[in-house]
C-alpha atoms as a PDB file:
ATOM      1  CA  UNK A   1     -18.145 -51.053  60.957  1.00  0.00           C
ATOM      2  CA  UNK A   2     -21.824 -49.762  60.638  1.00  0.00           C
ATOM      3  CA  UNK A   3     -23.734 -50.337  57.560  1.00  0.00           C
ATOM      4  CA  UNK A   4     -24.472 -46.551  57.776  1.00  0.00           C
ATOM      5  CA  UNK A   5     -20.443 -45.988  57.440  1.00  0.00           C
ATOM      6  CA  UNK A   6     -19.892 -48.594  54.391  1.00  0.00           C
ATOM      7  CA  UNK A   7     -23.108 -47.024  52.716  1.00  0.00           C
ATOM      8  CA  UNK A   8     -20.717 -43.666  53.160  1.00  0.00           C
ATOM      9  CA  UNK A   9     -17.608 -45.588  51.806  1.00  0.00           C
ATOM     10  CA  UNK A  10     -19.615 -46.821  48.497  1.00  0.00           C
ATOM     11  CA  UNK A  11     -20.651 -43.747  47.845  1.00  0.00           C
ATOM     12  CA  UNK A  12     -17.054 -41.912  48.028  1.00  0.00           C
ATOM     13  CA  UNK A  13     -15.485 -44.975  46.360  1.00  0.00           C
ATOM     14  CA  UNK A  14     -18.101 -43.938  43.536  1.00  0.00           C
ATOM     15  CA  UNK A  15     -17.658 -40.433  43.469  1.00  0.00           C
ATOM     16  CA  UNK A  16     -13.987 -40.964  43.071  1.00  0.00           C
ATOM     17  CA  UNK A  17     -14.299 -43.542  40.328  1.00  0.00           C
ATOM     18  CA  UNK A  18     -16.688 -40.656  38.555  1.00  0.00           C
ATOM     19  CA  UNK A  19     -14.642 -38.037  39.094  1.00  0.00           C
ATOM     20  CA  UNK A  20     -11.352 -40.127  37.837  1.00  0.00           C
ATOM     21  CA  UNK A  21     -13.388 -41.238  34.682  1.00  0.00           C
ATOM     22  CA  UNK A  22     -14.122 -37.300  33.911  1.00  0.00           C
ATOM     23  CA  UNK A  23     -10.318 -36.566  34.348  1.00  0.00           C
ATOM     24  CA  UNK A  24      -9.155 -39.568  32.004  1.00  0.00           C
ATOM     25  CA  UNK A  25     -12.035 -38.367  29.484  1.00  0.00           C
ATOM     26  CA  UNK A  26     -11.168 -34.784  29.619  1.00  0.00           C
ATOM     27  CA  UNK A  27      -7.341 -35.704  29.496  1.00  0.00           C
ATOM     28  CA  UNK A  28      -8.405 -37.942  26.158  1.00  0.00           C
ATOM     29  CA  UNK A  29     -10.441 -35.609  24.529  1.00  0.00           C
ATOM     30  CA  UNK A  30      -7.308 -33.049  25.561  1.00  0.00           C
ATOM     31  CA  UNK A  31      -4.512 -35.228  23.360  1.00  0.00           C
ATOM     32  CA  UNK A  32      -6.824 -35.706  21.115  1.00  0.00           C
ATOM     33  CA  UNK A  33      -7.606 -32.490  20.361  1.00  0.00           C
ATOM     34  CA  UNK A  34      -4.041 -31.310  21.418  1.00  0.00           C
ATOM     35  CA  UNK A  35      -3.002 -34.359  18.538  1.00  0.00           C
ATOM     36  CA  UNK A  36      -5.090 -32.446  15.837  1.00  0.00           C
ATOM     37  CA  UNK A  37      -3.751 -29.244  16.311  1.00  0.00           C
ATOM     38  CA  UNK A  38      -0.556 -30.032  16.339  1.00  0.00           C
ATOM     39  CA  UNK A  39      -1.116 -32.014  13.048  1.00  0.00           C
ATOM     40  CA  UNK A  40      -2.512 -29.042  11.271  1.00  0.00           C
ATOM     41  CA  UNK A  41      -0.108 -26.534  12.937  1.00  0.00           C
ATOM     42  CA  UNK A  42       2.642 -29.147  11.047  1.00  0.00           C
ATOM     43  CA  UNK A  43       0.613 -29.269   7.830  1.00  0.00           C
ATOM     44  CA  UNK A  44       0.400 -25.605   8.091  1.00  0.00           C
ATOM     45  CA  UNK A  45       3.125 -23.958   9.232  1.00  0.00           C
ATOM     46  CA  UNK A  46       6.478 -26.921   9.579  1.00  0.00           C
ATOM     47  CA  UNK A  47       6.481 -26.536  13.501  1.00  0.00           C
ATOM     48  CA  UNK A  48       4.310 -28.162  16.521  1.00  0.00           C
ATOM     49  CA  UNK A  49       3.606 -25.035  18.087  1.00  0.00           C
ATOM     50  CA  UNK A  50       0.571 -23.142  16.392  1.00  0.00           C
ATOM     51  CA  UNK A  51       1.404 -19.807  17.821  1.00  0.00           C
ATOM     52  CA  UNK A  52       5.043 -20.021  16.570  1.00  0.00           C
ATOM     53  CA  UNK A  53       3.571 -21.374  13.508  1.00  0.00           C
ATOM     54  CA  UNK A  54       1.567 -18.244  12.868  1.00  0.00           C
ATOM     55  CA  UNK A  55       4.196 -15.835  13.784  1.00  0.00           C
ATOM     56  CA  UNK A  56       6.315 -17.491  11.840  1.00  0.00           C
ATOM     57  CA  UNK A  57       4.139 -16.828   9.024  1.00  0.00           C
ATOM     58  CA  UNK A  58       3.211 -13.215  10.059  1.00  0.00           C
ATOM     59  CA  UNK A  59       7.239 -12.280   9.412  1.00  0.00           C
ATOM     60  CA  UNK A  60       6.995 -14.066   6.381  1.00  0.00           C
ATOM     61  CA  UNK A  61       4.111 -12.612   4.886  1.00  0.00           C
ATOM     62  CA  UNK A  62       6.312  -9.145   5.776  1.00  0.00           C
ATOM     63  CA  UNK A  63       9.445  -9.960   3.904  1.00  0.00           C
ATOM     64  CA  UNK A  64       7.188 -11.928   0.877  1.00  0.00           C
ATOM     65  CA  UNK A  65       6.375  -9.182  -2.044  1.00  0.00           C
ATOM     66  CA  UNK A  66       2.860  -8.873  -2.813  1.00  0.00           C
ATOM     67  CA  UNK A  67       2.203 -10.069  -6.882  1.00  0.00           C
ATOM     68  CA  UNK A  68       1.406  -7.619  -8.933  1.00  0.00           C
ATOM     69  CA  UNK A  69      -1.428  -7.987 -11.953  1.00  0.00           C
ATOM     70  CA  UNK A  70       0.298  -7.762 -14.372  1.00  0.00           C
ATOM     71  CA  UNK A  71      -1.376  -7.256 -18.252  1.00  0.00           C
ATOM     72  CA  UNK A  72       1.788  -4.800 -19.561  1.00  0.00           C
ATOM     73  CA  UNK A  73       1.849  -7.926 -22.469  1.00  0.00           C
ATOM     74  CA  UNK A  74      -1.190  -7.499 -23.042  1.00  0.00           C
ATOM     75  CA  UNK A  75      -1.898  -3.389 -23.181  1.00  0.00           C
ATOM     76  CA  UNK A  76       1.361  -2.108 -24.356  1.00  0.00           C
ATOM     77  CA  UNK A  77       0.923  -2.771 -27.882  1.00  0.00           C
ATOM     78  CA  UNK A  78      -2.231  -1.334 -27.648  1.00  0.00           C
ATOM     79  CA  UNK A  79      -0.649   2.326 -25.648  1.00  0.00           C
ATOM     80  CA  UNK A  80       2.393   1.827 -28.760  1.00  0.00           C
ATOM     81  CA  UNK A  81       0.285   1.549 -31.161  1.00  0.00           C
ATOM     82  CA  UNK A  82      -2.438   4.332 -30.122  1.00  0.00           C
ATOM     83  CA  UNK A  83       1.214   6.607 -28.956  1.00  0.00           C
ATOM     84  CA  UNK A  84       4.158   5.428 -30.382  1.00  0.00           C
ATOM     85  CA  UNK A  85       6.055   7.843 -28.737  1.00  0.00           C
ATOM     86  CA  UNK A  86       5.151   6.564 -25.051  1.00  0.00           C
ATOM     87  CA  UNK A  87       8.721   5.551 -23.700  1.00  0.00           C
ATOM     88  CA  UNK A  88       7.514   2.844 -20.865  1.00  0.00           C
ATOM     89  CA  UNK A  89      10.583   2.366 -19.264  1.00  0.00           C
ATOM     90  CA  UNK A  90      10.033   6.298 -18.548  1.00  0.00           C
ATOM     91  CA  UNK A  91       7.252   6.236 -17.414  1.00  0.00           C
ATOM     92  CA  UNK A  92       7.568   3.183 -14.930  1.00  0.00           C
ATOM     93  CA  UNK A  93      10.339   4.935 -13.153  1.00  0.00           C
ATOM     94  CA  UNK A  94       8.422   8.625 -13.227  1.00  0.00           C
ATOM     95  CA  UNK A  95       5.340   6.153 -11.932  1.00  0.00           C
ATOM     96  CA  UNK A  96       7.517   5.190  -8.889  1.00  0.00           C
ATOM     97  CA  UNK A  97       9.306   8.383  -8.396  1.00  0.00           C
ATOM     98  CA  UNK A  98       5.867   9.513  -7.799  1.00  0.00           C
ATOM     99  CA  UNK A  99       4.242   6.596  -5.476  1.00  0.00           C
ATOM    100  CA  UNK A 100       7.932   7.365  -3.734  1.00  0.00           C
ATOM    101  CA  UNK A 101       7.286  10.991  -3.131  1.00  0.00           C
ATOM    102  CA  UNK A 102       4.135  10.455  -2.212  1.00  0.00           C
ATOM    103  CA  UNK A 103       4.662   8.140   0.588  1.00  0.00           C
ATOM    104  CA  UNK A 104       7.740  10.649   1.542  1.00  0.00           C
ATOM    105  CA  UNK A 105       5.159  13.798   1.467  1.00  0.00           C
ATOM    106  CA  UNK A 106       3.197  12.109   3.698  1.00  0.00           C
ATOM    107  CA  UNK A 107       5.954  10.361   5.859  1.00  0.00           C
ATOM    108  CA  UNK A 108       7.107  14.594   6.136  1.00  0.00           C
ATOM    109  CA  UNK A 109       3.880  16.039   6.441  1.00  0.00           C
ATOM    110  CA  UNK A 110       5.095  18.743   3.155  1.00  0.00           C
ATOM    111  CA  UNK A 111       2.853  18.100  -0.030  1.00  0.00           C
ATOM    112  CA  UNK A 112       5.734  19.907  -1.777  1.00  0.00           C
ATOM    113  CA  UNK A 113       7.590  16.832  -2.132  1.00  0.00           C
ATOM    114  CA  UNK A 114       5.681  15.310  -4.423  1.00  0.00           C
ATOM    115  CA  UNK A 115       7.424  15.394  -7.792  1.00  0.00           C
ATOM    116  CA  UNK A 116       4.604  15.802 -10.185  1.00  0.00           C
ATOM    117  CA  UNK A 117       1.338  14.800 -10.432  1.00  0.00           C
ATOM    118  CA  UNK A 118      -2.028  17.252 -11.743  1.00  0.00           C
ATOM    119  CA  UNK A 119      -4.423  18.658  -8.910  1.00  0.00           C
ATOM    120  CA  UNK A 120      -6.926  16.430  -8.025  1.00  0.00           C
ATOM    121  CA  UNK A 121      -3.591  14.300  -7.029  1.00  0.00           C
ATOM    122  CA  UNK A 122      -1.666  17.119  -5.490  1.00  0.00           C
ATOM    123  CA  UNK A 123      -4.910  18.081  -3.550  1.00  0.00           C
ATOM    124  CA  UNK A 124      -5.650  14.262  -2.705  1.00  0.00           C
ATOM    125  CA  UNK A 125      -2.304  14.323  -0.971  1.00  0.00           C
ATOM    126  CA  UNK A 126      -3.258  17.512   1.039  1.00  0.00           C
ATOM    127  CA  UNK A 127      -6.080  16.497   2.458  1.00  0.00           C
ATOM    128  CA  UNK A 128      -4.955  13.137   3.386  1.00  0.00           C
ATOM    129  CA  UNK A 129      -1.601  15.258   5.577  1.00  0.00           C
ATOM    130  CA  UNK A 130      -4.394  17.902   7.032  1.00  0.00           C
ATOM    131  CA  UNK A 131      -6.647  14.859   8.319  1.00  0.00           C
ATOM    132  CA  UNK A 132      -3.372  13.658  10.071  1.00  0.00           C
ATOM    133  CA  UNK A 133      -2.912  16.881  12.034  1.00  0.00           C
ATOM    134  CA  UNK A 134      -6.591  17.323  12.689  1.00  0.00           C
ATOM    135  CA  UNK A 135      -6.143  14.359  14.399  1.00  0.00           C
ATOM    136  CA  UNK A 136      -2.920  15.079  15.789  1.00  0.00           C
ATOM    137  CA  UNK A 137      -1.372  11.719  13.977  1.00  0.00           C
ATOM    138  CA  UNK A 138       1.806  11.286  12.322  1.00  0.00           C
ATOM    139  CA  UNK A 139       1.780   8.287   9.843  1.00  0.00           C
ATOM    140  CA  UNK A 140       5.278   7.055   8.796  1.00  0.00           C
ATOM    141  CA  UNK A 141       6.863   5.455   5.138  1.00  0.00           C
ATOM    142  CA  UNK A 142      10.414   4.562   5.839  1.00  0.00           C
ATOM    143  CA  UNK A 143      12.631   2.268   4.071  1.00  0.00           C
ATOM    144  CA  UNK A 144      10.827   2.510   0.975  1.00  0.00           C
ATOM    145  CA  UNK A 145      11.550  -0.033  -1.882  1.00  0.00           C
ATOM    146  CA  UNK A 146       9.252  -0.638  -4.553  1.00  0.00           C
ATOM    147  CA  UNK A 147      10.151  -4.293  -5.976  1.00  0.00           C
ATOM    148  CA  UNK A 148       8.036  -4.462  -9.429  1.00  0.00           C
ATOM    149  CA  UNK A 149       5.679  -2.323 -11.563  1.00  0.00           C
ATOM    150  CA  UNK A 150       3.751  -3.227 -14.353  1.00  0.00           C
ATOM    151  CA  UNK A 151       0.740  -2.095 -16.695  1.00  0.00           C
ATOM    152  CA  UNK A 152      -2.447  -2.998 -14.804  1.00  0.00           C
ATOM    153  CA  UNK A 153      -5.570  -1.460 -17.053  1.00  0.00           C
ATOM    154  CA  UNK A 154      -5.428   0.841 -19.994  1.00  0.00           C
ATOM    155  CA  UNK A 155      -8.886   2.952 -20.951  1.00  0.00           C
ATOM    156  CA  UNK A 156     -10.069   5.652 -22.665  1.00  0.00           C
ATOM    157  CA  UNK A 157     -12.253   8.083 -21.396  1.00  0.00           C
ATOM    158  CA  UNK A 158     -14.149  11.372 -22.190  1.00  0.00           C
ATOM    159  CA  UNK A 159     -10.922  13.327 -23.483  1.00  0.00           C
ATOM    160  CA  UNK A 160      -8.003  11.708 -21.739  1.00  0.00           C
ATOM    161  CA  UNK A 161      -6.573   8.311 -22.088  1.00  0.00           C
ATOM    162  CA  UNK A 162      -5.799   6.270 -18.840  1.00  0.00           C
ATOM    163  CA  UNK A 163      -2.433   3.778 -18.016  1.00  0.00           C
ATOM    164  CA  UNK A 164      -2.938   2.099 -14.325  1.00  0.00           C
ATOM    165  CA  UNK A 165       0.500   0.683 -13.268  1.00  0.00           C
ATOM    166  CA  UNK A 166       0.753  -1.628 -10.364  1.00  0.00           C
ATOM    167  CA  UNK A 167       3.754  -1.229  -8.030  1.00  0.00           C
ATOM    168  CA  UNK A 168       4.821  -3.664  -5.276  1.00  0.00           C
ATOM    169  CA  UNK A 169       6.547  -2.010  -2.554  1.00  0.00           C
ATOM    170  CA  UNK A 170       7.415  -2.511   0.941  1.00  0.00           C
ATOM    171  CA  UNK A 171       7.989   0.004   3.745  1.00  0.00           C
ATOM    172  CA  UNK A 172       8.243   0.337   7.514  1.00  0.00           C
ATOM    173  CA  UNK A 173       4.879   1.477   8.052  1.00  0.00           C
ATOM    174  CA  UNK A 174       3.335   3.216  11.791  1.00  0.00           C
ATOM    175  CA  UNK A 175       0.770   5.496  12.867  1.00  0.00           C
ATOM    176  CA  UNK A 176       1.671   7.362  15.976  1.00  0.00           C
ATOM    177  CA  UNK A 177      -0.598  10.005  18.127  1.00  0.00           C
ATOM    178  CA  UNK A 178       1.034  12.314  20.924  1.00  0.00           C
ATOM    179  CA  UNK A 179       4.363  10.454  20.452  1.00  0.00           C
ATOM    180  CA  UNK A 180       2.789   6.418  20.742  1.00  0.00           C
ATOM    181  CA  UNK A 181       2.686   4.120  18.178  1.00  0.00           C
ATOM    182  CA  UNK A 182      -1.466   3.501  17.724  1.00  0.00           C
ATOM    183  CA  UNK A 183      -0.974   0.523  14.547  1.00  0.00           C
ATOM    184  CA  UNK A 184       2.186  -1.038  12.528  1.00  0.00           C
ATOM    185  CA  UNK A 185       5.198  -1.642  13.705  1.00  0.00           C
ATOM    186  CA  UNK A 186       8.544   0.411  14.220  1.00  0.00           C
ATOM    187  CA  UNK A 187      10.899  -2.127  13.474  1.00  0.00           C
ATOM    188  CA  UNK A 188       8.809  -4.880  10.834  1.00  0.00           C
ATOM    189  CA  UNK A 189       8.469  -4.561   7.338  1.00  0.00           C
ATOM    190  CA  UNK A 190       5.078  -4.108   5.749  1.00  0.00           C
ATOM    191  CA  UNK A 191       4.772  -5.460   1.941  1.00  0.00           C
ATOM    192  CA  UNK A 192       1.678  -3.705   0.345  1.00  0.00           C
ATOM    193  CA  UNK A 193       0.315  -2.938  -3.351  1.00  0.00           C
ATOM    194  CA  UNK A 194      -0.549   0.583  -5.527  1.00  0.00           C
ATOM    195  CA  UNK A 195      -2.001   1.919  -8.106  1.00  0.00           C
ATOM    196  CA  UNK A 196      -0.732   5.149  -9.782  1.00  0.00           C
ATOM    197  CA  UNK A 197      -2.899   6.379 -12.488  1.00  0.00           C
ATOM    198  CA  UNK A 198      -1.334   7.914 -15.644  1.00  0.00           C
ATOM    199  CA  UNK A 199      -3.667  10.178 -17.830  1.00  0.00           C
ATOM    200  CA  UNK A 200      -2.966  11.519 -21.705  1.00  0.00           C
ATOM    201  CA  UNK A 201      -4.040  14.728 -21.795  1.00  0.00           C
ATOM    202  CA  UNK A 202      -5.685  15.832 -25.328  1.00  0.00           C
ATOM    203  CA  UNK A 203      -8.305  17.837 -24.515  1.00  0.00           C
ATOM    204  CA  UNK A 204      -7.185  21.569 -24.193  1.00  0.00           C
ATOM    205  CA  UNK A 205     -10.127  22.836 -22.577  1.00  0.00           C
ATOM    206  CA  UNK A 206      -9.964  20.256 -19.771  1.00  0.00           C
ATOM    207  CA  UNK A 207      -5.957  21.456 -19.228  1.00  0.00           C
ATOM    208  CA  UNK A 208      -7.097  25.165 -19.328  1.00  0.00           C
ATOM    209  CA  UNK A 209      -9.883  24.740 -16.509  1.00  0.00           C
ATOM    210  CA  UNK A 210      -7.347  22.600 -14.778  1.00  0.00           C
ATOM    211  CA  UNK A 211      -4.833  24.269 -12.362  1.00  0.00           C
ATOM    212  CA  UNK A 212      -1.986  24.632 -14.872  1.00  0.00           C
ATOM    213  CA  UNK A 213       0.438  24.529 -11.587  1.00  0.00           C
ATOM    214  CA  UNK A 214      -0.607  20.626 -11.968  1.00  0.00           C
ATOM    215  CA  UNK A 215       1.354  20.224 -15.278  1.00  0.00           C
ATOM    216  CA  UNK A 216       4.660  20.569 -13.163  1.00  0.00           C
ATOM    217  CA  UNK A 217       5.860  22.925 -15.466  1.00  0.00           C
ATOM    218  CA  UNK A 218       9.038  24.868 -14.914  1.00  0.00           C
ATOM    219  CA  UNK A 219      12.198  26.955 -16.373  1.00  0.00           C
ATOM    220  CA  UNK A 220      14.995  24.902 -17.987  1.00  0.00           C
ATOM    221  CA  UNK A 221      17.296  27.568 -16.810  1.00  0.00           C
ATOM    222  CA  UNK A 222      16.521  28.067 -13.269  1.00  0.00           C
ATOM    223  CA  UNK A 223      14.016  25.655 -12.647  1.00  0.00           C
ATOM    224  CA  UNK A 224      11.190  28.474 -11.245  1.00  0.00           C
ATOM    225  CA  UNK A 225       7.675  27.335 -11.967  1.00  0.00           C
ATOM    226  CA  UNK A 226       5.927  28.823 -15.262  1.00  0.00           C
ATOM    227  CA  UNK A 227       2.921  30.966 -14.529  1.00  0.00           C
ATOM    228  CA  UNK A 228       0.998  28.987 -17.167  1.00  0.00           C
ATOM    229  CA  UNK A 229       0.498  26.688 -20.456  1.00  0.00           C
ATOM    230  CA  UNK A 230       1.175  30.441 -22.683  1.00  0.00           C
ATOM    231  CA  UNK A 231       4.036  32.005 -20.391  1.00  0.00           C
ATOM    232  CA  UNK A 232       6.817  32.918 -23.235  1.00  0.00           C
ATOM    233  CA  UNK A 233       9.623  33.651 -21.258  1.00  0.00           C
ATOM    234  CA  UNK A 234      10.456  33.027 -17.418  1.00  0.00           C
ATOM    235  CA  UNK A 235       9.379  36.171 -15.006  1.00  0.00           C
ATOM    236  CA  UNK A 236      12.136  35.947 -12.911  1.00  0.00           C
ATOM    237  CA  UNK A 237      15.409  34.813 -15.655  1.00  0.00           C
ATOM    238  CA  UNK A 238      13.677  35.965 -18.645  1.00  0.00           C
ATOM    239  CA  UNK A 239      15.170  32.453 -20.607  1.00  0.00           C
ATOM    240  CA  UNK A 240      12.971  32.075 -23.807  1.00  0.00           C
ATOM    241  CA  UNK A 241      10.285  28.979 -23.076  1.00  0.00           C
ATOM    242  CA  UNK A 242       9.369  27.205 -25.783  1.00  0.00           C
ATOM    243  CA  UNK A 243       5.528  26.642 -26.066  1.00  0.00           C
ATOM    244  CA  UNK A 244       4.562  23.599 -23.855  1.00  0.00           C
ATOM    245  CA  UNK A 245       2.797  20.593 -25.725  1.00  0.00           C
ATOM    246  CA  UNK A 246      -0.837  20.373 -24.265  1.00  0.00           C
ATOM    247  CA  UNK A 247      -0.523  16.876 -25.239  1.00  0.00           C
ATOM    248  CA  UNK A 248       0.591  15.205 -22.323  1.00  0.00           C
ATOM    249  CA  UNK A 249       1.518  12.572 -19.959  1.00  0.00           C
ATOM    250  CA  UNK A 250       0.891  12.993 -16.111  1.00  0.00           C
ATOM    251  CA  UNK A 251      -0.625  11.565 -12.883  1.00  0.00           C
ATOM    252  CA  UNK A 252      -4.003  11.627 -11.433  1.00  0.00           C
ATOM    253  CA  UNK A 253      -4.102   9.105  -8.301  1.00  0.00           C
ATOM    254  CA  UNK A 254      -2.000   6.997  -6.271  1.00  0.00           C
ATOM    255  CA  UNK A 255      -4.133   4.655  -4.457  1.00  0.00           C
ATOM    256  CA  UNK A 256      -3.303   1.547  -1.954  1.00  0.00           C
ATOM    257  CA  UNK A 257      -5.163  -1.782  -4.085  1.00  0.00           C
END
């Protein structure tokens, strides 16, 4: 054998020995790495596989309530106390009936649903259904449950007084455009937080320049809406109306926090 064909022999022997010392590395640095993720992935989420792991915690974060900040201990005495006629089992459920029919408005595409609420909410809504069909979108609420509500702020400002209560609610929650689903899912649960906003209304001049269709006011008899705070009598059963108290409870905003 010629010294030219050892010389050839070394240097493939080499090579090989190189190349095997990058695989054994690579394969260490692999288990090693592989060893730490799987460590955390434990830590973290109770299974080996990190992908698993996090979709395991995806569908758990779905079905987990979101907490609620909660300060009704603290600012109910203070509402009693200031209106000791406020009923706030009342208005918790009226709170959610309207976060409920909001949601459902939207869900339908038909402002009309919402049960009460003063303009600026009413016309809030509207505008958020005509975007949709500007943009030929369809957003859907279904299953709707709200789990807790409490008292979140209390304020007083410039002629009206101000509850924020803090619902946790969950939903089925999509988007679609042109018939496909463009975000959420059909068939997961979304958990998600809101803030409705309760005002006192004592100023009469702000309820006068205020659409009075926004004070949800209607017949006892037949349940037609009033024409306005004065109306005496209903235009189309002519049932006596006794005059409506200006003084007030009734919603301004329902916001996602």
């Amino acid at each position: 054998m010629g010294a030219k064909m050892i010389g050839m022999i070394v240097i493939l022997v080499l090579i090989l020995a190189i190349v095997l010392t990058i695989i054994v590395s690579v394969y260490r640095a692999y288990q090693k790495v592989h060893s730490t993720v799987t460590s955390y992935s434990r830590a973290l989420f109770g299974t080996d596989n990190p992908i698993e792991g996090m979709k395991k915690a995806e569908l758990e974060s779905a079905s987990t309530p979101k907490s609620v900040a909660s300060a009704t201990n603290l600012y109910l005495p203070q509402i009693m106390k200031d209106f000791p006629e406020f009923h706030y089992d009342e208005m918790r459920t009226r709170a959610e009936n309207v976060l409920t029919s909001y949601l459902q408005s939207i869900e339908n595409s038909n402002a009309s649903l919402l049960t009460e609420g003063l303009p600026e909410l009413k016309e809030n809504l509207e505008m958020r259904i005509q975007m949709l069909r500007d943009q030929n979108q369809r957003e859907h609420f279904e299953r709707i449950h709200v789990h807790r509500t409490e008292i979140n702020q209390y304020r007083k400002i410039k002629g009206r007084c101000s509850v924020v209560l803090q619902s946790s609610v969950e939903y089925i929650h999509y988007v679609e455009k042109d018939g496909q689903v463009t975000s959420g899912y059909t068939d997961r649960k979304e958990q998600a937080r809101y803030n409705v906003e309760l005002v006192y209304i004592q100023d009469r001049d702000f309820v006068e320049n205020t659409l009075d269709t926004g004070l949800a006011l209607n017949c006892p008899n037949c349940g037609a809406p009033l024409p306005g705070l004065g109306a005496k009598k209903c235009i189309y059963c002519d049932t006596p109306i006794i005059e409506f108290n200006l003084r007030v409870w009734n919603f301004s905003s329902v916001k996602e926090s």
